[in-house]
C-alpha atoms as a PDB file:
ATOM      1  CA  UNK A   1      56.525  75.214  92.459  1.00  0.00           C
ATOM      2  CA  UNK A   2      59.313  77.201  91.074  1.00  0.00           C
ATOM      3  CA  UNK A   3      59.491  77.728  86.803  1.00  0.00           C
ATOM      4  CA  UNK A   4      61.419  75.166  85.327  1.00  0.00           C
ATOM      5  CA  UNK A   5      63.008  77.488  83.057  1.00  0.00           C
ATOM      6  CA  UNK A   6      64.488  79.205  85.729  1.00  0.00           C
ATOM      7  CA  UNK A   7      65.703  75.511  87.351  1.00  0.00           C
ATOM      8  CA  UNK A   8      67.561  75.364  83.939  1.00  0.00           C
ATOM      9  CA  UNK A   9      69.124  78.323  83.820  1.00  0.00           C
ATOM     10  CA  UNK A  10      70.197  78.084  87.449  1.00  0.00           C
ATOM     11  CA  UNK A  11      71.689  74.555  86.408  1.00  0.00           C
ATOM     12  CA  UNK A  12      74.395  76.534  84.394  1.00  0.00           C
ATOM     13  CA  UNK A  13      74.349  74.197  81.688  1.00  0.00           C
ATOM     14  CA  UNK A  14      72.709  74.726  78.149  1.00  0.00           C
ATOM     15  CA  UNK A  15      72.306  71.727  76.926  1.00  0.00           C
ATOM     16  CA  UNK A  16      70.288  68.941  78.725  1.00  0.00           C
ATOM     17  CA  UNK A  17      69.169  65.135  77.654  1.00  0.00           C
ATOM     18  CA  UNK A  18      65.958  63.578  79.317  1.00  0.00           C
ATOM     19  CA  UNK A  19      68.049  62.173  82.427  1.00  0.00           C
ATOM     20  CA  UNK A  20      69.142  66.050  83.137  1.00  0.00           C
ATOM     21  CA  UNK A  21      66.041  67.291  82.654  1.00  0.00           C
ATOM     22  CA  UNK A  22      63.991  64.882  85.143  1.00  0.00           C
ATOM     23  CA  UNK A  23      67.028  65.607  87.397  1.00  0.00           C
ATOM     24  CA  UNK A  24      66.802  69.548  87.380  1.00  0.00           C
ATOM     25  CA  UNK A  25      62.998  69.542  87.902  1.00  0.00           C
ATOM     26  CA  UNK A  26      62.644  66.609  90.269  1.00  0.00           C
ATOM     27  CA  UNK A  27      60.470  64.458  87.969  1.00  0.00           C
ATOM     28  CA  UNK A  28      60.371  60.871  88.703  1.00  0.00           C
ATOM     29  CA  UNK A  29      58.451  59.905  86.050  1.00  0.00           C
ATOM     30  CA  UNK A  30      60.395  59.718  82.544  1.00  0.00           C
ATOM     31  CA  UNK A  31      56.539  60.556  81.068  1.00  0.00           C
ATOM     32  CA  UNK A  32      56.024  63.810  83.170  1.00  0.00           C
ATOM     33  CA  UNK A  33      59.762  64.438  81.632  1.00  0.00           C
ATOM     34  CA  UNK A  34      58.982  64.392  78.402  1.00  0.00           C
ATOM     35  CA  UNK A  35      55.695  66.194  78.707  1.00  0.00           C
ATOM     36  CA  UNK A  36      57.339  69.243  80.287  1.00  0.00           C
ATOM     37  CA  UNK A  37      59.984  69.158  77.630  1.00  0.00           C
ATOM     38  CA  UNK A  38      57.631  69.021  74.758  1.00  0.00           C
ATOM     39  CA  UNK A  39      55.967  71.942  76.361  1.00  0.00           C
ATOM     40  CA  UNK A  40      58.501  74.567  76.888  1.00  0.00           C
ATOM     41  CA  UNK A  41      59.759  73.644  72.638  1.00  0.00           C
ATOM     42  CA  UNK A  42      56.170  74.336  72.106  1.00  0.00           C
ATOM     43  CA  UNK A  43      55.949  77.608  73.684  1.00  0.00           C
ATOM     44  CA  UNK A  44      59.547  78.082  72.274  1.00  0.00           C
ATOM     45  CA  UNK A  45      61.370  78.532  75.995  1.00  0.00           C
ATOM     46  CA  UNK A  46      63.377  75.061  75.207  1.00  0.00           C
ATOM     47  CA  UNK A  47      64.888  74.185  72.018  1.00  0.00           C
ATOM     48  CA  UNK A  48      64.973  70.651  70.636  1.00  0.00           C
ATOM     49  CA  UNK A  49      67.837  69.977  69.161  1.00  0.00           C
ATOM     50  CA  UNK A  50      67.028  65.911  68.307  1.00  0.00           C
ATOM     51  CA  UNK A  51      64.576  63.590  70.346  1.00  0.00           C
ATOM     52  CA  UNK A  52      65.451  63.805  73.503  1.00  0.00           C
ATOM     53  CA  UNK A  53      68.393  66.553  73.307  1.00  0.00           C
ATOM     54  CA  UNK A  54      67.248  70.356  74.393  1.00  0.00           C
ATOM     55  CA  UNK A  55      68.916  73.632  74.479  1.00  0.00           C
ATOM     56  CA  UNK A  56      68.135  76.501  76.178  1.00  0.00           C
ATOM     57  CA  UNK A  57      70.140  79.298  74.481  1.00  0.00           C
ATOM     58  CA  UNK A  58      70.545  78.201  70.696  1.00  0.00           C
ATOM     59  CA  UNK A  59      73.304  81.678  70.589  1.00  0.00           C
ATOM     60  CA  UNK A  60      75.531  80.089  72.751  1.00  0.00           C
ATOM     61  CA  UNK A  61      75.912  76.101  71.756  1.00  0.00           C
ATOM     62  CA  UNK A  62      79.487  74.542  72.533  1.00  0.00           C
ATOM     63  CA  UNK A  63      79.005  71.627  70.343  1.00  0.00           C
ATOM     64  CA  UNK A  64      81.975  69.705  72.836  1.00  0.00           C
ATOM     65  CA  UNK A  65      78.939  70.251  75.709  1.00  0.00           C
ATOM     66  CA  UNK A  66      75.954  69.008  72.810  1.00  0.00           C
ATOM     67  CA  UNK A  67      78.417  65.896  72.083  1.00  0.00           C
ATOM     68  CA  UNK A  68      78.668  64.891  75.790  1.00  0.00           C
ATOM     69  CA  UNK A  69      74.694  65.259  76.515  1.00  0.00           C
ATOM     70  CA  UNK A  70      73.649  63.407  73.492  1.00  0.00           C
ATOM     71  CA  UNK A  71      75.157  60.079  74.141  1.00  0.00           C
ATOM     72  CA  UNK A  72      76.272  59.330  77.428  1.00  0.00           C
ATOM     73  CA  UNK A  73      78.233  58.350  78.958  1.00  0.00           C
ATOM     74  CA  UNK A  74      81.001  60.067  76.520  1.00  0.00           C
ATOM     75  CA  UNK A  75      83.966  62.521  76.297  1.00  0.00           C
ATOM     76  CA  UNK A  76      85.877  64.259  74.233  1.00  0.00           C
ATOM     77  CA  UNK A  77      89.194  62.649  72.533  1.00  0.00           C
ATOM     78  CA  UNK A  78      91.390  61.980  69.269  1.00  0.00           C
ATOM     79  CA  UNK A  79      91.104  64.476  66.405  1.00  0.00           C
ATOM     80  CA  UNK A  80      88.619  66.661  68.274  1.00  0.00           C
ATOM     81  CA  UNK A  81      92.069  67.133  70.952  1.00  0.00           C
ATOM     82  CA  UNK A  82      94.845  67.026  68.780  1.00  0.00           C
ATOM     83  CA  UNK A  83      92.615  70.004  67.092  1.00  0.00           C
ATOM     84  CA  UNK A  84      91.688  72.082  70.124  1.00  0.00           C
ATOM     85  CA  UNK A  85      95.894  71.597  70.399  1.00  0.00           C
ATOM     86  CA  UNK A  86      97.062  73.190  67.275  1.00  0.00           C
ATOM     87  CA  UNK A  87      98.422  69.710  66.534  1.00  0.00           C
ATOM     88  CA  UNK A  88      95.971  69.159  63.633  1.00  0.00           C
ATOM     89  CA  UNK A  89      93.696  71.088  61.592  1.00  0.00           C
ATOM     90  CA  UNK A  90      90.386  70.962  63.385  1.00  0.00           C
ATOM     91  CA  UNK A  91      87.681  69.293  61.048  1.00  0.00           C
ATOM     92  CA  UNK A  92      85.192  72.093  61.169  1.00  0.00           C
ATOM     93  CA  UNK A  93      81.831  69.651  61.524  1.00  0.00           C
ATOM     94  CA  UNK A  94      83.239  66.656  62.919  1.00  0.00           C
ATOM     95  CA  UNK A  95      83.355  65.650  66.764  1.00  0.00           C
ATOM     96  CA  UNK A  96      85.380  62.828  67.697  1.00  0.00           C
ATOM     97  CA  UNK A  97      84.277  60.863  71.375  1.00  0.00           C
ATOM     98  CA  UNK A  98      84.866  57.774  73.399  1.00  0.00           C
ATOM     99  CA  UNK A  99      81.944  56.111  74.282  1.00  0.00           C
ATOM    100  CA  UNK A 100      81.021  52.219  75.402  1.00  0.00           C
ATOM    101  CA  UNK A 101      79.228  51.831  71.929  1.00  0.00           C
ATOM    102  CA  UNK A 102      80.124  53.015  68.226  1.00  0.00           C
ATOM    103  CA  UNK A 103      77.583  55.739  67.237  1.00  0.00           C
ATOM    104  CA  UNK A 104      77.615  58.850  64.753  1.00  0.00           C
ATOM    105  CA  UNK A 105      74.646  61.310  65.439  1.00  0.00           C
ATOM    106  CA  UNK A 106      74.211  64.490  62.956  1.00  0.00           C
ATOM    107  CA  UNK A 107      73.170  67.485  65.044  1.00  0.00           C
ATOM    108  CA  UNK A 108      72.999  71.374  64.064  1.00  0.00           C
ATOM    109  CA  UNK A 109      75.330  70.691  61.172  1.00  0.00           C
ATOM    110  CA  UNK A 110      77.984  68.584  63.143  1.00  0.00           C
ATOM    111  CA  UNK A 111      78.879  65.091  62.945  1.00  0.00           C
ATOM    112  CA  UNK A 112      79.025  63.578  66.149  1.00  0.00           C
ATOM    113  CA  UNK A 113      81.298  60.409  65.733  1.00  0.00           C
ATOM    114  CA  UNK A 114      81.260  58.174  69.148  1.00  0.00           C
ATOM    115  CA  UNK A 115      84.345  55.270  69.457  1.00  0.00           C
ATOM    116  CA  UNK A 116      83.842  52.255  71.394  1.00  0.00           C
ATOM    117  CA  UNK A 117      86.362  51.625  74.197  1.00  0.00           C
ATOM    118  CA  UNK A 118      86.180  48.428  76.505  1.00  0.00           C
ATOM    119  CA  UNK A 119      84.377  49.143  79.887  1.00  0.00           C
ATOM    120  CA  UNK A 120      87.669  49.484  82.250  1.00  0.00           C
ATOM    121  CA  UNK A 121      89.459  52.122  79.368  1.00  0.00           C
ATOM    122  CA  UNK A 122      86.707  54.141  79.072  1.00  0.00           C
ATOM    123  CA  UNK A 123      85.828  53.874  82.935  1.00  0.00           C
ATOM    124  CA  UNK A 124      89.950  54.588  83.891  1.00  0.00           C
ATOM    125  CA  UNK A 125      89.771  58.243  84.718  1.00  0.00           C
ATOM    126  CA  UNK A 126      93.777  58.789  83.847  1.00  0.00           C
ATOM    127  CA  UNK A 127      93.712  62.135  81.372  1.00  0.00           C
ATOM    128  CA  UNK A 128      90.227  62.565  81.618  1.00  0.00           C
ATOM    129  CA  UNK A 129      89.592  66.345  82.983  1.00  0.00           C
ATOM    130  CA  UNK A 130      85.797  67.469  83.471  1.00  0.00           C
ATOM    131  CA  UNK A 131      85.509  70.611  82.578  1.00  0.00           C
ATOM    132  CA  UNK A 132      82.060  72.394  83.074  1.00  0.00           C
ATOM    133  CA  UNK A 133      79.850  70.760  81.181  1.00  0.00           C
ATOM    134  CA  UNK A 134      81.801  68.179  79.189  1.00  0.00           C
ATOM    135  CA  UNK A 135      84.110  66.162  79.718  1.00  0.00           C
ATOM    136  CA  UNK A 136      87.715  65.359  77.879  1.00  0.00           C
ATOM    137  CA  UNK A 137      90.852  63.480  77.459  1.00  0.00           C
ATOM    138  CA  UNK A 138      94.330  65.137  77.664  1.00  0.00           C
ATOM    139  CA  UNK A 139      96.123  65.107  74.848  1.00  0.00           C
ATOM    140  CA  UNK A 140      98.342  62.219  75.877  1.00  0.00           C
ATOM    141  CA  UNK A 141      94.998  60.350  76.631  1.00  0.00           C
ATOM    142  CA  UNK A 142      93.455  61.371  73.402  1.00  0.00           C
ATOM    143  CA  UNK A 143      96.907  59.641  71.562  1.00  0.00           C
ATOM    144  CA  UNK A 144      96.671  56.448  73.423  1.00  0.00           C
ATOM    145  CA  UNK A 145      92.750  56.617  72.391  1.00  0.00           C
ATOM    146  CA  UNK A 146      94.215  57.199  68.799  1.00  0.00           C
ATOM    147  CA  UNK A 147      96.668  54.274  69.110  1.00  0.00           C
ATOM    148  CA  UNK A 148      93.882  52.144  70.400  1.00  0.00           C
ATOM    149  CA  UNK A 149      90.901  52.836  68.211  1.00  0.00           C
ATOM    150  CA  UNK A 150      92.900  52.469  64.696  1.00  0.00           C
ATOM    151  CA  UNK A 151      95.285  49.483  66.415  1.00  0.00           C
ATOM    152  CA  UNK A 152      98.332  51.147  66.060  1.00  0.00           C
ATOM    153  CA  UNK A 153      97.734  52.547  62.116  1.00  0.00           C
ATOM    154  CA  UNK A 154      96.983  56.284  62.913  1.00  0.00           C
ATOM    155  CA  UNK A 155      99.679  58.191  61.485  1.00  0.00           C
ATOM    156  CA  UNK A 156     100.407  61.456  63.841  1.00  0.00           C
ATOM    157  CA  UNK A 157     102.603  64.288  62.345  1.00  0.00           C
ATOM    158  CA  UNK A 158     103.577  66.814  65.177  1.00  0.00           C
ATOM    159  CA  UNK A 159     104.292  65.837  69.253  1.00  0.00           C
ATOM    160  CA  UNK A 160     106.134  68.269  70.232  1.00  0.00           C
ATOM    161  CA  UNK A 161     104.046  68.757  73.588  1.00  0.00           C
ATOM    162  CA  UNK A 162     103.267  65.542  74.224  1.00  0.00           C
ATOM    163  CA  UNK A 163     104.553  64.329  78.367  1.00  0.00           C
ATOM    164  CA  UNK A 164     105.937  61.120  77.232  1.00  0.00           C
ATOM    165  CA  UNK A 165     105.984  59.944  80.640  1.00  0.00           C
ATOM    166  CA  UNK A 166     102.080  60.414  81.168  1.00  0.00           C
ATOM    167  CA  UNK A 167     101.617  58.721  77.687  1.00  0.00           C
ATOM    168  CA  UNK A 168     103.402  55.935  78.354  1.00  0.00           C
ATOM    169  CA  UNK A 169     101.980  55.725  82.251  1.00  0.00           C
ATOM    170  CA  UNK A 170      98.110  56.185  79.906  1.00  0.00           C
ATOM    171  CA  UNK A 171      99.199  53.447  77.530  1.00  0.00           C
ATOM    172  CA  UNK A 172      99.278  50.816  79.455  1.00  0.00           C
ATOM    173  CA  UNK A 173      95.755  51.120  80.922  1.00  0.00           C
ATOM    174  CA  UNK A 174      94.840  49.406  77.262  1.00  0.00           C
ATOM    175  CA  UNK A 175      96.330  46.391  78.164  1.00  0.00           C
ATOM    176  CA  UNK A 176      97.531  45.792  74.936  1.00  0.00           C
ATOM    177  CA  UNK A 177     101.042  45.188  73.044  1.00  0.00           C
ATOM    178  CA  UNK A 178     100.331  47.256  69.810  1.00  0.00           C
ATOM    179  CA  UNK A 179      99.381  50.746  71.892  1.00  0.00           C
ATOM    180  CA  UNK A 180     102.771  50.277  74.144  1.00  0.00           C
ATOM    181  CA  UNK A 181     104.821  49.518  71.116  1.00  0.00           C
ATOM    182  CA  UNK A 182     103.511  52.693  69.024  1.00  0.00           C
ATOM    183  CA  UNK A 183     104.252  55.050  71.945  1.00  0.00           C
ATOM    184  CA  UNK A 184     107.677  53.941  71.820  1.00  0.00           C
ATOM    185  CA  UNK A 185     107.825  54.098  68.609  1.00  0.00           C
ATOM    186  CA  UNK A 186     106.281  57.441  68.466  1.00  0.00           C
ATOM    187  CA  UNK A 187     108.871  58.839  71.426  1.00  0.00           C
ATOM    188  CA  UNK A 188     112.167  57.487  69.497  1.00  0.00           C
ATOM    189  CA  UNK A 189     111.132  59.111  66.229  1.00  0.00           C
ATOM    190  CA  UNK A 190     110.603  62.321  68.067  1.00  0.00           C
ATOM    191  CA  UNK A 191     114.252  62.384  69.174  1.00  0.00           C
ATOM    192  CA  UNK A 192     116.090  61.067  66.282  1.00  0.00           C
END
């Protein structure tokens, strides 16, 4: 059988939950799993970053990737976008997510803050883009997420690049009165 290492670093990803790891080596068993796991972080060749949560190459962490493997299904949204934007100032140890359940997990220094969205939101692809090994919203999806999380109170400061078209077209998959009524709020106060 071939190393599992070298499974993992032909999986081109870094970081890798249980589920990934069973995947990658073809383990059916969730015990065999974490025996393998608990292994390789013995002998050093896998990293645990929390129970359950390995990396292979501490150097080269992308805490967006971490966030996505340690709760799943996730992605990427709100400040964390409006950051990676220029729109905001990026909070240095915080990571913002959509998830189906509210959950903050502290990893390598980071805060890892996890926003509950109803099943057919979070499901709704619209402005979600995968990217290699995370996923995460747009920026007009990561507004409407805004809008919807804090009901309408989050203040925002600069839109300038926002495609009021795809906002609106995002808003609406909320199915609620307050998220509509911000973005159209939002879009007249830009052009007053």
């Amino acid at each position: 059988m071939q190393n599992k290492m070298k499974l993992l670093l032909k999986s081109g990803h870094n970081v890798f939950n249980m589920d990934d790891l069973g995947l990658v080596w073809g383990q059916n068993k969730r015990s065999d799993t974490v025996q393998s796991a608990r292994d390789y972080a013995r002998k050093g060749e896998l990293i645990r970053l929390r129970r359950g949560l390995y990396v292979v190459d501490q150097q080269n962490i992308q805490i967006e990737e971490v966030a996505g493997r340690a709760f799943t299904p996730s992605y990427i949204t709100g400040e964390t976008v409006l950051a990676m934007q220029g729109l905001i100032f990026p909070a240095t140890t915080e990571v913002y997510c959509a998830a189906l359940k509210t959950k903050r997990i502290a990893i390598n220094g980071y805060e890892i803050i996890y926003h509950m969205l109803k099943p057919e939101v979070f499901y709704n692809p619209i402005g979600i883009e995968n990217r290699d090994n995370f996923a995460v919203a747009s920026l007009e999806r990561a507004i409407a997420d805004l809008i919807y999380i804090y009901d309408g109170k989050y203040d925002f400061e600069r839109l300038h690049d926002v495609d009021w078209g795809k906002l609106t077209k995002i808003g609406k998959i909320y199915q609620k009165k307050v998220v509509i009524k911000r973005i159209d709020d939002l879009r007249r106060r830009m052009y007053e």
